[in-house]
N, C-alpha and C. Protein backbone atom coordinates (compact mmCIF):
# COMPACT_ATOMS: atom_id res chain seq x y z
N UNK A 1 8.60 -5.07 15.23
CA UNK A 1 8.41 -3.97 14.30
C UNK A 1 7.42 -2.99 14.93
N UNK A 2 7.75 -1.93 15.02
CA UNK A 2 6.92 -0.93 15.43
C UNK A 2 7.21 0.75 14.81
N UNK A 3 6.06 1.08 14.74
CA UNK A 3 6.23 2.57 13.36
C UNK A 3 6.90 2.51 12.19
N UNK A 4 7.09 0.63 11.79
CA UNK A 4 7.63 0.73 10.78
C UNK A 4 9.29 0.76 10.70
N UNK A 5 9.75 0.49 12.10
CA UNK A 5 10.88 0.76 12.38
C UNK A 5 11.42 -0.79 12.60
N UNK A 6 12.23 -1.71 12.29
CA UNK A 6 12.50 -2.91 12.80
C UNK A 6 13.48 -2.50 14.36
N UNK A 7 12.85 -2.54 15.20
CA UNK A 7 13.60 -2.41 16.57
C UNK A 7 14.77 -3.58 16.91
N UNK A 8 14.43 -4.68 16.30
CA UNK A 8 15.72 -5.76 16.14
C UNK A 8 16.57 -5.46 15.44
N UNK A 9 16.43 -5.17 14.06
CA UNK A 9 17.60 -4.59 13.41
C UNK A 9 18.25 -3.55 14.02
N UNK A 10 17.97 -2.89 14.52
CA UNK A 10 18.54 -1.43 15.26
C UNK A 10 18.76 -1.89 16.42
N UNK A 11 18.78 -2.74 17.20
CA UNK A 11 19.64 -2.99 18.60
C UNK A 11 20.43 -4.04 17.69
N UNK A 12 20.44 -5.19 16.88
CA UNK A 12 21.18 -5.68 16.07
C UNK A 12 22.32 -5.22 15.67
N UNK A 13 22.43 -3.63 14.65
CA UNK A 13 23.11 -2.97 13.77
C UNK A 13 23.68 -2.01 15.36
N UNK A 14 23.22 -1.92 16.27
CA UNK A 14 24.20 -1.20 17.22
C UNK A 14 25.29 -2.03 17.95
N UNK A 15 24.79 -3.04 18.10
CA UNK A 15 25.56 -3.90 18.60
C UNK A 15 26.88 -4.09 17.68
N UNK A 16 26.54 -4.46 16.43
CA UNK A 16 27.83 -4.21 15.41
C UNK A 16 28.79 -3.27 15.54
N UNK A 17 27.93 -1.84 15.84
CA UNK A 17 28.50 -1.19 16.00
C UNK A 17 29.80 -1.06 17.25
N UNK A 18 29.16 -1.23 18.19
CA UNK A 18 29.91 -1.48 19.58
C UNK A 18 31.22 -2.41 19.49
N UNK A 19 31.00 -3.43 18.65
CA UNK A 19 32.01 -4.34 18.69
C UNK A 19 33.40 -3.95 17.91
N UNK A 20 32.69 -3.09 16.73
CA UNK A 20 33.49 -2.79 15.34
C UNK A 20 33.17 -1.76 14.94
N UNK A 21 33.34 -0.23 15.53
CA UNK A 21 33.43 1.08 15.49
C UNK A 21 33.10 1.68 13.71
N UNK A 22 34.48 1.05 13.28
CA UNK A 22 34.33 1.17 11.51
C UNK A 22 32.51 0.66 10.77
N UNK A 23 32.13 -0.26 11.50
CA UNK A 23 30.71 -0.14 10.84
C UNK A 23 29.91 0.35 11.10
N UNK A 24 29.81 2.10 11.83
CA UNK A 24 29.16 3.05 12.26
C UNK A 24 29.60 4.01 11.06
N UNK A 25 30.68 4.14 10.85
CA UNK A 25 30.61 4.69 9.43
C UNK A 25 29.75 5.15 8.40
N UNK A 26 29.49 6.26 8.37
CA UNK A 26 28.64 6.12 6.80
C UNK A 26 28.87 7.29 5.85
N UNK A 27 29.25 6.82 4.83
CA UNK A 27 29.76 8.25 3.40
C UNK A 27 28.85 8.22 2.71
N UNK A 28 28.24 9.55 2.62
CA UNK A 28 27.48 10.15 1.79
C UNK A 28 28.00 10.81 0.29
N UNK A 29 27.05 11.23 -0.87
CA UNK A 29 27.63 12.00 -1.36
C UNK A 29 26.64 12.10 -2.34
N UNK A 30 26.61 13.21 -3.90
CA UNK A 30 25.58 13.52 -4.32
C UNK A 30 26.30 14.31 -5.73
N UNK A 31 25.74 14.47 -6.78
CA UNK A 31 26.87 15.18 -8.05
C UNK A 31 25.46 16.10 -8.47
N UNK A 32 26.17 17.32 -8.43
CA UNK A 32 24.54 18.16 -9.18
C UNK A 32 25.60 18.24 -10.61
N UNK A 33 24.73 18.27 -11.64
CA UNK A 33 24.59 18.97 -13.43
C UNK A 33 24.22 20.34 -13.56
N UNK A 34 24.58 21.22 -13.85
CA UNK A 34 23.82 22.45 -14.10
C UNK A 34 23.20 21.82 -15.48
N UNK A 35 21.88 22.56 -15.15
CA UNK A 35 21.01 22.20 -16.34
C UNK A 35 20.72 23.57 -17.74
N UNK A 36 20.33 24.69 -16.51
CA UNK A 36 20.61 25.83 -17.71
C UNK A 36 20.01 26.87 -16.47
N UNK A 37 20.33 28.11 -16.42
CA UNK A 37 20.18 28.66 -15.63
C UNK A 37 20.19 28.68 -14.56
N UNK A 38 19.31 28.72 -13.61
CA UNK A 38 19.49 28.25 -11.54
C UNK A 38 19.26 27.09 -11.38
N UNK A 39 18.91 26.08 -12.29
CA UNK A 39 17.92 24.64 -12.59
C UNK A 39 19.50 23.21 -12.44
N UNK A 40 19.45 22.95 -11.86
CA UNK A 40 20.58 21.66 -11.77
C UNK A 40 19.77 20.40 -11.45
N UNK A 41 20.29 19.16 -12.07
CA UNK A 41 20.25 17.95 -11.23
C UNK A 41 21.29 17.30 -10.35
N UNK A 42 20.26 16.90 -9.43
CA UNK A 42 21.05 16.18 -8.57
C UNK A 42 21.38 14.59 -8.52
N UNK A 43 22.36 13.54 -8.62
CA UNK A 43 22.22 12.38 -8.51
C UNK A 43 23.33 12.25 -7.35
N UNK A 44 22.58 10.99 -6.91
CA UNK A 44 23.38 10.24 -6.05
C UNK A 44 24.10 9.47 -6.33
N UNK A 45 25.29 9.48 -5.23
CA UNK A 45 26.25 8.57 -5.53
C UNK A 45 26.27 7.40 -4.29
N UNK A 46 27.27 6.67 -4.77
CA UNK A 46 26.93 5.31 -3.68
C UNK A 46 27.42 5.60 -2.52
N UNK A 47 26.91 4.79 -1.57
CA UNK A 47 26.70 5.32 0.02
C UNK A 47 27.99 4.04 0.49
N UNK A 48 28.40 4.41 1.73
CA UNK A 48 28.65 3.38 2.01
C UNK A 48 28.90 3.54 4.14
N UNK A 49 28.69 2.26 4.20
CA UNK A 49 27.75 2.11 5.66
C UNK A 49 29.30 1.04 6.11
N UNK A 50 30.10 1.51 7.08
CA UNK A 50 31.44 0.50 7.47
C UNK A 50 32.01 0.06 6.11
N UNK A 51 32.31 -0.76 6.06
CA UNK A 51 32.60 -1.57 4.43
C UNK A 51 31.95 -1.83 3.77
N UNK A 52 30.94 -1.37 3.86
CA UNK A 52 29.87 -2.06 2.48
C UNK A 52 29.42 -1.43 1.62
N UNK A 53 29.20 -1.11 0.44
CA UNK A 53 28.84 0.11 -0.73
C UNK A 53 27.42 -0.13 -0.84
N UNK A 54 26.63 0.68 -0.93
CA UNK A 54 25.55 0.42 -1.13
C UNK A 54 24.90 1.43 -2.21
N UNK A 55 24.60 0.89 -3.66
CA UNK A 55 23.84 1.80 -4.50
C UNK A 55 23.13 2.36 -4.15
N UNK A 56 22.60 3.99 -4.75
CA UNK A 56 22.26 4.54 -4.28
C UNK A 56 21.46 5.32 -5.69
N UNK A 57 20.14 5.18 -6.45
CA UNK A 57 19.98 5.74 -7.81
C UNK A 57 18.56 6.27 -7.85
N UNK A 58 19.72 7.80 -7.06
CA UNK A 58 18.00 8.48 -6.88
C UNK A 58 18.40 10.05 -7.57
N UNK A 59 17.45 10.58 -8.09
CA UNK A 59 17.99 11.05 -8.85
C UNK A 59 16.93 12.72 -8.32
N UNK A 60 16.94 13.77 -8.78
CA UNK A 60 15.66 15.03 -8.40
C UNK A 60 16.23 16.61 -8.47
N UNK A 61 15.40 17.05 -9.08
CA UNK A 61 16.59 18.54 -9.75
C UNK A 61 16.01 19.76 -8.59
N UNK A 62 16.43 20.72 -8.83
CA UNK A 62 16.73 22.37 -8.01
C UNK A 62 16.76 23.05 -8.57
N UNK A 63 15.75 24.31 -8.22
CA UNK A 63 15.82 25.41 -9.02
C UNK A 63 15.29 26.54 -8.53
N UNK A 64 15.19 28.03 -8.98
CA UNK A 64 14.75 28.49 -8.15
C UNK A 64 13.24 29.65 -8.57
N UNK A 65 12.54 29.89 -7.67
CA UNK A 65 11.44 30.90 -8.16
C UNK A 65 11.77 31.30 -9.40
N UNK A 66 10.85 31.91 -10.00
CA UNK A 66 10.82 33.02 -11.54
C UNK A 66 11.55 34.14 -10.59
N UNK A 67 11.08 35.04 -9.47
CA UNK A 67 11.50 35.73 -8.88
C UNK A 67 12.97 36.05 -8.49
N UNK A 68 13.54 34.74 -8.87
CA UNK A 68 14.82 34.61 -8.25
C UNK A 68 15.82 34.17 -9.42
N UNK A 69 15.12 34.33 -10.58
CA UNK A 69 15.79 34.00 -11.94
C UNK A 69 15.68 32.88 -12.35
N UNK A 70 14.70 31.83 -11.57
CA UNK A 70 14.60 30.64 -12.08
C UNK A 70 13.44 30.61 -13.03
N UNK A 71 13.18 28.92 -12.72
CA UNK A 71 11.76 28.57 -13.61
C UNK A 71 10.65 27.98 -13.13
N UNK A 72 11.54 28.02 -11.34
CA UNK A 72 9.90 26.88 -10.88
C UNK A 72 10.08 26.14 -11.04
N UNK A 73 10.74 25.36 -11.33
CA UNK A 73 10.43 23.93 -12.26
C UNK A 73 10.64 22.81 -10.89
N UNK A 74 11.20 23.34 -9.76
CA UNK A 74 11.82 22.08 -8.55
C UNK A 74 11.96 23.27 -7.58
N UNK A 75 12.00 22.16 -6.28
CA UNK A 75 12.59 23.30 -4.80
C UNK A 75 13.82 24.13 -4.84
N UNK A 76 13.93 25.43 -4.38
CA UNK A 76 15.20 25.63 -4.57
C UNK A 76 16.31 24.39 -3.24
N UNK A 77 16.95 25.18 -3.31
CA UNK A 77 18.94 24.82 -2.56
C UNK A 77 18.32 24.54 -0.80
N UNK A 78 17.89 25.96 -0.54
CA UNK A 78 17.38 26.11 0.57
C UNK A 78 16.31 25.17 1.22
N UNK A 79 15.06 24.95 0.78
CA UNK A 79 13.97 24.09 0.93
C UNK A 79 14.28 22.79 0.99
N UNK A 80 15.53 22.31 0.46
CA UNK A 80 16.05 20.67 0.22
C UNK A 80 17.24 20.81 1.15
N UNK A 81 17.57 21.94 1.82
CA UNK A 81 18.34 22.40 3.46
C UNK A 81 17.57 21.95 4.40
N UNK A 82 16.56 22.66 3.92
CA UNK A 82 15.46 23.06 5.58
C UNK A 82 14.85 21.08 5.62
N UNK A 83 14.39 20.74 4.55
CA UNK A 83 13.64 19.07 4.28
C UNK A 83 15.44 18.10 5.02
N UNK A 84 16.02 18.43 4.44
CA UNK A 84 17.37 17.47 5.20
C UNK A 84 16.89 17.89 6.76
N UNK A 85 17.18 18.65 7.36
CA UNK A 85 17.26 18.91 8.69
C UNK A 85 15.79 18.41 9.08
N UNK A 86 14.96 18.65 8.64
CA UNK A 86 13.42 17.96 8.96
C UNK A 86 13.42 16.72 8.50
N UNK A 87 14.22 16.19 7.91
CA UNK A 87 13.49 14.52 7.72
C UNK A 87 14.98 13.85 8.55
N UNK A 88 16.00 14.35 9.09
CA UNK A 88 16.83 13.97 9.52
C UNK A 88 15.72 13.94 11.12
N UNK A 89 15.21 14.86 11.90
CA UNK A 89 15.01 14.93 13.07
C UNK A 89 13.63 14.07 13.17
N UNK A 90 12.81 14.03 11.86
CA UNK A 90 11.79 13.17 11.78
C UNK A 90 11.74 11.71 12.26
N UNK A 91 13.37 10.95 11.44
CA UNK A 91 14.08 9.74 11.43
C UNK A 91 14.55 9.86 12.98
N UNK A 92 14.71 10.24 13.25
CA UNK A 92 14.98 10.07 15.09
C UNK A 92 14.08 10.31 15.72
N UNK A 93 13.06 10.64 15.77
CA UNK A 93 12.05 10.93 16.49
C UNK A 93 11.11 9.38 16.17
N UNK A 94 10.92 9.27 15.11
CA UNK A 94 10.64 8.31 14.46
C UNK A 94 11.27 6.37 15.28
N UNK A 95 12.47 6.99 15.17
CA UNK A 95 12.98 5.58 15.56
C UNK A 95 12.78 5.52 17.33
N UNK A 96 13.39 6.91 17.78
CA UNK A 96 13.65 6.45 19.19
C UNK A 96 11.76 6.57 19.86
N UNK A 97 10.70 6.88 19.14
CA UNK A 97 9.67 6.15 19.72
C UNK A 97 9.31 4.59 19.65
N UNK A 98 9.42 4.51 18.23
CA UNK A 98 9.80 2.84 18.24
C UNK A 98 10.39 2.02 19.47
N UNK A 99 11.54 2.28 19.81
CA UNK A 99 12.35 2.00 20.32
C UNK A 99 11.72 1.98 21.84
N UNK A 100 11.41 3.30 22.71
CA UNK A 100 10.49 3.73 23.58
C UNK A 100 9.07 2.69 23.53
N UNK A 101 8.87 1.94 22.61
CA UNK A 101 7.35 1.55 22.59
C UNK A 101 6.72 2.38 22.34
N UNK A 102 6.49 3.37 22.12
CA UNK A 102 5.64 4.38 21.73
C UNK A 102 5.03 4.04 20.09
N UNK A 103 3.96 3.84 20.33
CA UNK A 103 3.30 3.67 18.87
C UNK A 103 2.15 5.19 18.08
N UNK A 104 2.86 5.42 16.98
CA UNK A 104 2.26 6.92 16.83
C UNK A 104 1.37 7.16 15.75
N UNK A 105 1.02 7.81 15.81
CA UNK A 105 -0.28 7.67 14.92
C UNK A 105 -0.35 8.51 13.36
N UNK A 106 0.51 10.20 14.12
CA UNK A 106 0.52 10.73 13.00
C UNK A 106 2.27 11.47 13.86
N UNK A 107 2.78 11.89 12.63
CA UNK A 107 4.18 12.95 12.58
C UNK A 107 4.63 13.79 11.98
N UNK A 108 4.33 15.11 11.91
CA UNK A 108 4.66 15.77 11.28
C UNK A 108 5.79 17.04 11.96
N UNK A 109 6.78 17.15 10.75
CA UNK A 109 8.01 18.15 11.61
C UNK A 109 7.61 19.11 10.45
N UNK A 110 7.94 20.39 11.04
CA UNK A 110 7.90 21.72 9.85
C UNK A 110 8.94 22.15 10.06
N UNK A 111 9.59 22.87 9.10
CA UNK A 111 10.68 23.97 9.23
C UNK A 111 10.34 25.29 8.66
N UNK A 112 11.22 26.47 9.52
CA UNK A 112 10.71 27.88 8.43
C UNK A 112 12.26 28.47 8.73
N UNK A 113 12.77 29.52 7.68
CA UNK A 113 13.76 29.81 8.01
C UNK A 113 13.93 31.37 6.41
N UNK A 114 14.40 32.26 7.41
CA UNK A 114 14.67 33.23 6.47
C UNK A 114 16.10 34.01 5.89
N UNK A 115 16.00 34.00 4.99
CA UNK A 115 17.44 34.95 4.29
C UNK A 115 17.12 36.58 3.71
N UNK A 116 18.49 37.17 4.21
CA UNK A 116 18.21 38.54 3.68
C UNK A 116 18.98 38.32 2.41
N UNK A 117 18.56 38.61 1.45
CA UNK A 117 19.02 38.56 0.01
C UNK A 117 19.86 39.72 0.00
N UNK A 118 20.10 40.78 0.60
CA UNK A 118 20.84 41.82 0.82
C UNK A 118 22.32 41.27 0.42
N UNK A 119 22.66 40.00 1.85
CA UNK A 119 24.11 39.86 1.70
C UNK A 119 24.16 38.69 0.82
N UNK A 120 23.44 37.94 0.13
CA UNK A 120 23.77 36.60 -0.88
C UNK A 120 24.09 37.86 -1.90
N UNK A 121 23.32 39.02 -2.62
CA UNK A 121 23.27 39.73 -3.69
C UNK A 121 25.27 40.58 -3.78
N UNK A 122 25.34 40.66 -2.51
CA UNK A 122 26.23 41.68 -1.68
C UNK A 122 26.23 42.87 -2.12
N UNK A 123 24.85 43.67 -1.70
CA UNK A 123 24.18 44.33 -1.38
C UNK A 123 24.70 45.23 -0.11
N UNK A 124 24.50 44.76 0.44
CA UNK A 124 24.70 45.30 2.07
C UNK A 124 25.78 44.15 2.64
N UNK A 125 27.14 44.30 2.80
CA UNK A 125 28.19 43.71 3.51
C UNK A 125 27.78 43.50 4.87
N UNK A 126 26.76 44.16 5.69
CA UNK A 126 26.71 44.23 6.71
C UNK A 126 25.19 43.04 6.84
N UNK A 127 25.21 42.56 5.80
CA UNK A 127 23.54 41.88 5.90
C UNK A 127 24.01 40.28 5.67
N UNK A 128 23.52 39.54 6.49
CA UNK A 128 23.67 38.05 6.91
C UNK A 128 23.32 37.36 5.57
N UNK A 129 24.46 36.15 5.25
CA UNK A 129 24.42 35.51 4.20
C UNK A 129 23.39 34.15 4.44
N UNK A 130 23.97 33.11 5.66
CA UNK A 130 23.22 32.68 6.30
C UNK A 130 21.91 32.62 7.31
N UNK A 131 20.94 31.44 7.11
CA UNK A 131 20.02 31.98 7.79
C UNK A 131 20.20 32.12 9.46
N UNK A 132 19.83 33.04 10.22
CA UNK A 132 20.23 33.33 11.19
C UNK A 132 19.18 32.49 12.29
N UNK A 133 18.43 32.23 12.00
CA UNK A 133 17.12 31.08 12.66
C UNK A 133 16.89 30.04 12.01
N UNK A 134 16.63 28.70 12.35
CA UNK A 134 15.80 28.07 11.97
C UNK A 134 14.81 27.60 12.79
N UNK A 135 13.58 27.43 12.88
CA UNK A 135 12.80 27.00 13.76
C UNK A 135 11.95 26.35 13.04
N UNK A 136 11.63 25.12 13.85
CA UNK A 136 10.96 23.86 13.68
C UNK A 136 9.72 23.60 14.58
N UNK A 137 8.89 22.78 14.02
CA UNK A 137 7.80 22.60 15.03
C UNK A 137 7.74 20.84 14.80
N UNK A 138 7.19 20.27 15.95
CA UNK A 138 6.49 18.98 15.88
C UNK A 138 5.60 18.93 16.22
N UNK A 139 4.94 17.86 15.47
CA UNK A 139 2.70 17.81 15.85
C UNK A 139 3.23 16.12 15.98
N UNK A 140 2.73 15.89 16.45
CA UNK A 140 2.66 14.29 16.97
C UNK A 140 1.29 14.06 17.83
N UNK A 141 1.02 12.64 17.33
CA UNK A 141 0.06 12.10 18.37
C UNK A 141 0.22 10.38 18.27
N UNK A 142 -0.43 10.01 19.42
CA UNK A 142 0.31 8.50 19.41
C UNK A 142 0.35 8.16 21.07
N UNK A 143 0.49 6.94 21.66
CA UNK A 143 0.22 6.65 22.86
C UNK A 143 1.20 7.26 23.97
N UNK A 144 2.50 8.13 23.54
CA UNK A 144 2.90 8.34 24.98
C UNK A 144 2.38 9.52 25.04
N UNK A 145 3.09 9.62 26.11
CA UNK A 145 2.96 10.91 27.26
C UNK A 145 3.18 11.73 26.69
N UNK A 146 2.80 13.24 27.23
CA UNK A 146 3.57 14.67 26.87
C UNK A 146 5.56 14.77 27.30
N UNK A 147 5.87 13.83 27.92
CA UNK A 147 6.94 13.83 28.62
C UNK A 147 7.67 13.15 28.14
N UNK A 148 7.11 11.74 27.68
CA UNK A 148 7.81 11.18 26.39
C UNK A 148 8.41 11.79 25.52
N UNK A 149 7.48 12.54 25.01
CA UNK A 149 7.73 13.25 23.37
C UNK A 149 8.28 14.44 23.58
N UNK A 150 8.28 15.07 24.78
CA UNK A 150 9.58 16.10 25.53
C UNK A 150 11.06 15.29 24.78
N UNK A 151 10.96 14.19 25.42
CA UNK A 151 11.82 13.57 25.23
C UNK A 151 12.67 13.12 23.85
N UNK A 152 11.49 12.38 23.29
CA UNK A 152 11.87 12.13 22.06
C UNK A 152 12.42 13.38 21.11
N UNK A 153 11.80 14.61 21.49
CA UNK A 153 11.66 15.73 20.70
C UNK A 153 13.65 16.62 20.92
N UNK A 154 13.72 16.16 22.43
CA UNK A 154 14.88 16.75 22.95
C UNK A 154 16.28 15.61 22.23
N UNK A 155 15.88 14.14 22.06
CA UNK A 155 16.90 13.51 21.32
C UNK A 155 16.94 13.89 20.23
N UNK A 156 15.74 13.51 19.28
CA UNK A 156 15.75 13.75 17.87
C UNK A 156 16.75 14.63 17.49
N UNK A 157 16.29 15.84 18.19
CA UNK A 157 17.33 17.09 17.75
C UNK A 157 19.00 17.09 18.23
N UNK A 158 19.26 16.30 19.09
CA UNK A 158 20.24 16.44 19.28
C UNK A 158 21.23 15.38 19.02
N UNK A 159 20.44 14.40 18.36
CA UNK A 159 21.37 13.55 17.97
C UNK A 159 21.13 13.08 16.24
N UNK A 160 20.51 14.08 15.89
CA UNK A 160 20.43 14.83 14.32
C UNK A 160 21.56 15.01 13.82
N UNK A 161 22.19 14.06 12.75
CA UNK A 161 23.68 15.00 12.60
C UNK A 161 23.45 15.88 11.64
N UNK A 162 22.17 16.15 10.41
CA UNK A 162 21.92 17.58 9.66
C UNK A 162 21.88 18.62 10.82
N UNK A 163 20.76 18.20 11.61
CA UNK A 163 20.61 19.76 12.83
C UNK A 163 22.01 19.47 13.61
N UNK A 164 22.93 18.59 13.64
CA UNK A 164 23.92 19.17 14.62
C UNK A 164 24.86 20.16 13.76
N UNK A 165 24.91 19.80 12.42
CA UNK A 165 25.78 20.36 11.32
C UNK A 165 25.62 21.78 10.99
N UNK A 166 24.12 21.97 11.15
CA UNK A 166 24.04 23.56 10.95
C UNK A 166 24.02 24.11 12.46
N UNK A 167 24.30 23.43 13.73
CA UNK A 167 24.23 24.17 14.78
C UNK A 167 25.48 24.47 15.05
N UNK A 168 26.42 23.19 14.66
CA UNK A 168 27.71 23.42 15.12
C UNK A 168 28.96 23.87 13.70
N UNK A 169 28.16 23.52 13.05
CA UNK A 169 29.06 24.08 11.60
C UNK A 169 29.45 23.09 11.47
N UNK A 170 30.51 22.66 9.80
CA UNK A 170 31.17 21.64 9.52
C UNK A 170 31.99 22.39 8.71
N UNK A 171 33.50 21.98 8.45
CA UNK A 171 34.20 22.52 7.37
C UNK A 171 34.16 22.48 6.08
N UNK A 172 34.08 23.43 5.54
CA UNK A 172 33.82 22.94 4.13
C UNK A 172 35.00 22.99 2.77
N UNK A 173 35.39 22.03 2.74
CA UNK A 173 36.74 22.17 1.83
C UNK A 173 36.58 21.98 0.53
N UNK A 174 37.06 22.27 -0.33
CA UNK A 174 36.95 22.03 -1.90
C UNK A 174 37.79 22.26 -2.95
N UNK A 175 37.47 21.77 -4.20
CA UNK A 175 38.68 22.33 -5.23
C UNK A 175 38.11 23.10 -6.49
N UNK A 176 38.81 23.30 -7.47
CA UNK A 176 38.39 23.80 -8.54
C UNK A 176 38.67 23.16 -9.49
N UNK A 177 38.39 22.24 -10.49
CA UNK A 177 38.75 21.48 -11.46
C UNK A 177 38.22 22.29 -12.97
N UNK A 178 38.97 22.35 -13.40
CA UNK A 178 39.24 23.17 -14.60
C UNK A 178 39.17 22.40 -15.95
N UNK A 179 38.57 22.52 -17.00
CA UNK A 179 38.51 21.10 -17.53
C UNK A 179 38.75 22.00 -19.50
C-alpha cells in the first residue's frame, strides 16, 4: 500500500484484465431532476466494472450563480466539468506514483477555463460555445525527482479518459422522451 493506493490490487485487477479484456470494462451513468429553475439533482446510477454491477448512491445537486439566473445553492455544470477532468488526472497521477514508489506528501491539481456567454446566449453566432482552453496546474511534493513527476504529470494526462474526452471529443447521442 502506498498513497493509499493498494499497488497489489492494481497489478492484480490488470492482470484480469489482460487475460479477459471484458473486465476492463466500465459503464458509467448519472440521472439529473430539474429541481426548479437552473438548480437540478444529480443521482447516480449503478456502475458496472466487466460483469459486475456495482451500487452506486451518491447523490449532489447543480446550479448556477444569482448572476446567471440561479440561486447559488451548488456548483454550476461547468465547475463539476472542470473537477471531473481534475480528479480524473489527480487519480492517475495519484496511482502511477504509487506504482513508481514514489511516496507524496501533498497533491494538488487546479483547473481554470473560460466561456464567452456571447455564443451559449446566441448572441454573437460567431462567439465560441465551448471552452476554447483548459489549463491545469500541478503542485506536488513527495520523494521523487523533478523528472519523475515530468513523468507522472505527462501520463496522468494522457491516459485520463475525462481529459482524453474533452481533447479528443466523444459522440454524443440522445433521444427525446415525451411523456
Amino acid at each position: 500500500m502506498r498513497n493509499g493506493i493498494s499497488v497489489t490490487g492494481l497489478s492484480e485487477f490488470v492482470n484480469e484484465i489482460k487475460s479477459n479484456p471484458e473486465e476492463g470494462i466500465a459503464k458509467y451513468g448519472v440521472q439529473l431532476d430539474w429541481q426548479s429553475g437552473t438548480r437540478s439533482k444529480v443521482t447516480t446510477l449503478p456502475m458496472s466494472i466487466g460483469p459486475h454491477t456495482i451500487s452506486r448512491d451518491f447523490s449532489w445537486e447543480i446550479d448556477e450563480p444569482r448572476q446567471l439566473l440561479g440561486c447559488n445553492h451548488a456548483p454550476n455544470p461547468q465547475e463539476y466539468l472542470l473537477s471531473g477532468v481534475g480528479a480524473c488526472i489527480l487519480v492517475g497521477f495519484a496511482v502511477g506514483a504509487s506504482v513508481m514508489e514514489i511516496q507524496l506528501e501533498s497533491l494538488k491539481v487546479s483547473l481554470k477555463g473560460e466561456l464567452n456567454l456571447a455564443g451559449f446566449l446566441d448572441i454573437d453566432p460567431n462567439a465560441p460555445i465551448p471552452f476554447k482552453e483548459i489549463n491545469y496546474s500541478i503542485e506536488v511534493s513527495g520523494d521523487g525527482t523533478p523528472e519523475q513527476f515530468e513523468i507522472l504529470r505527462q501520463t496522468a494526462l494522457s491516459q485520463s479518459p475525462n481529459a482524453m474526452t474533452i481533447m479528443k471529443g466523444a459522440d454524443i447521442k440522445g433521444e427525446l422522451i415525451i411523456r
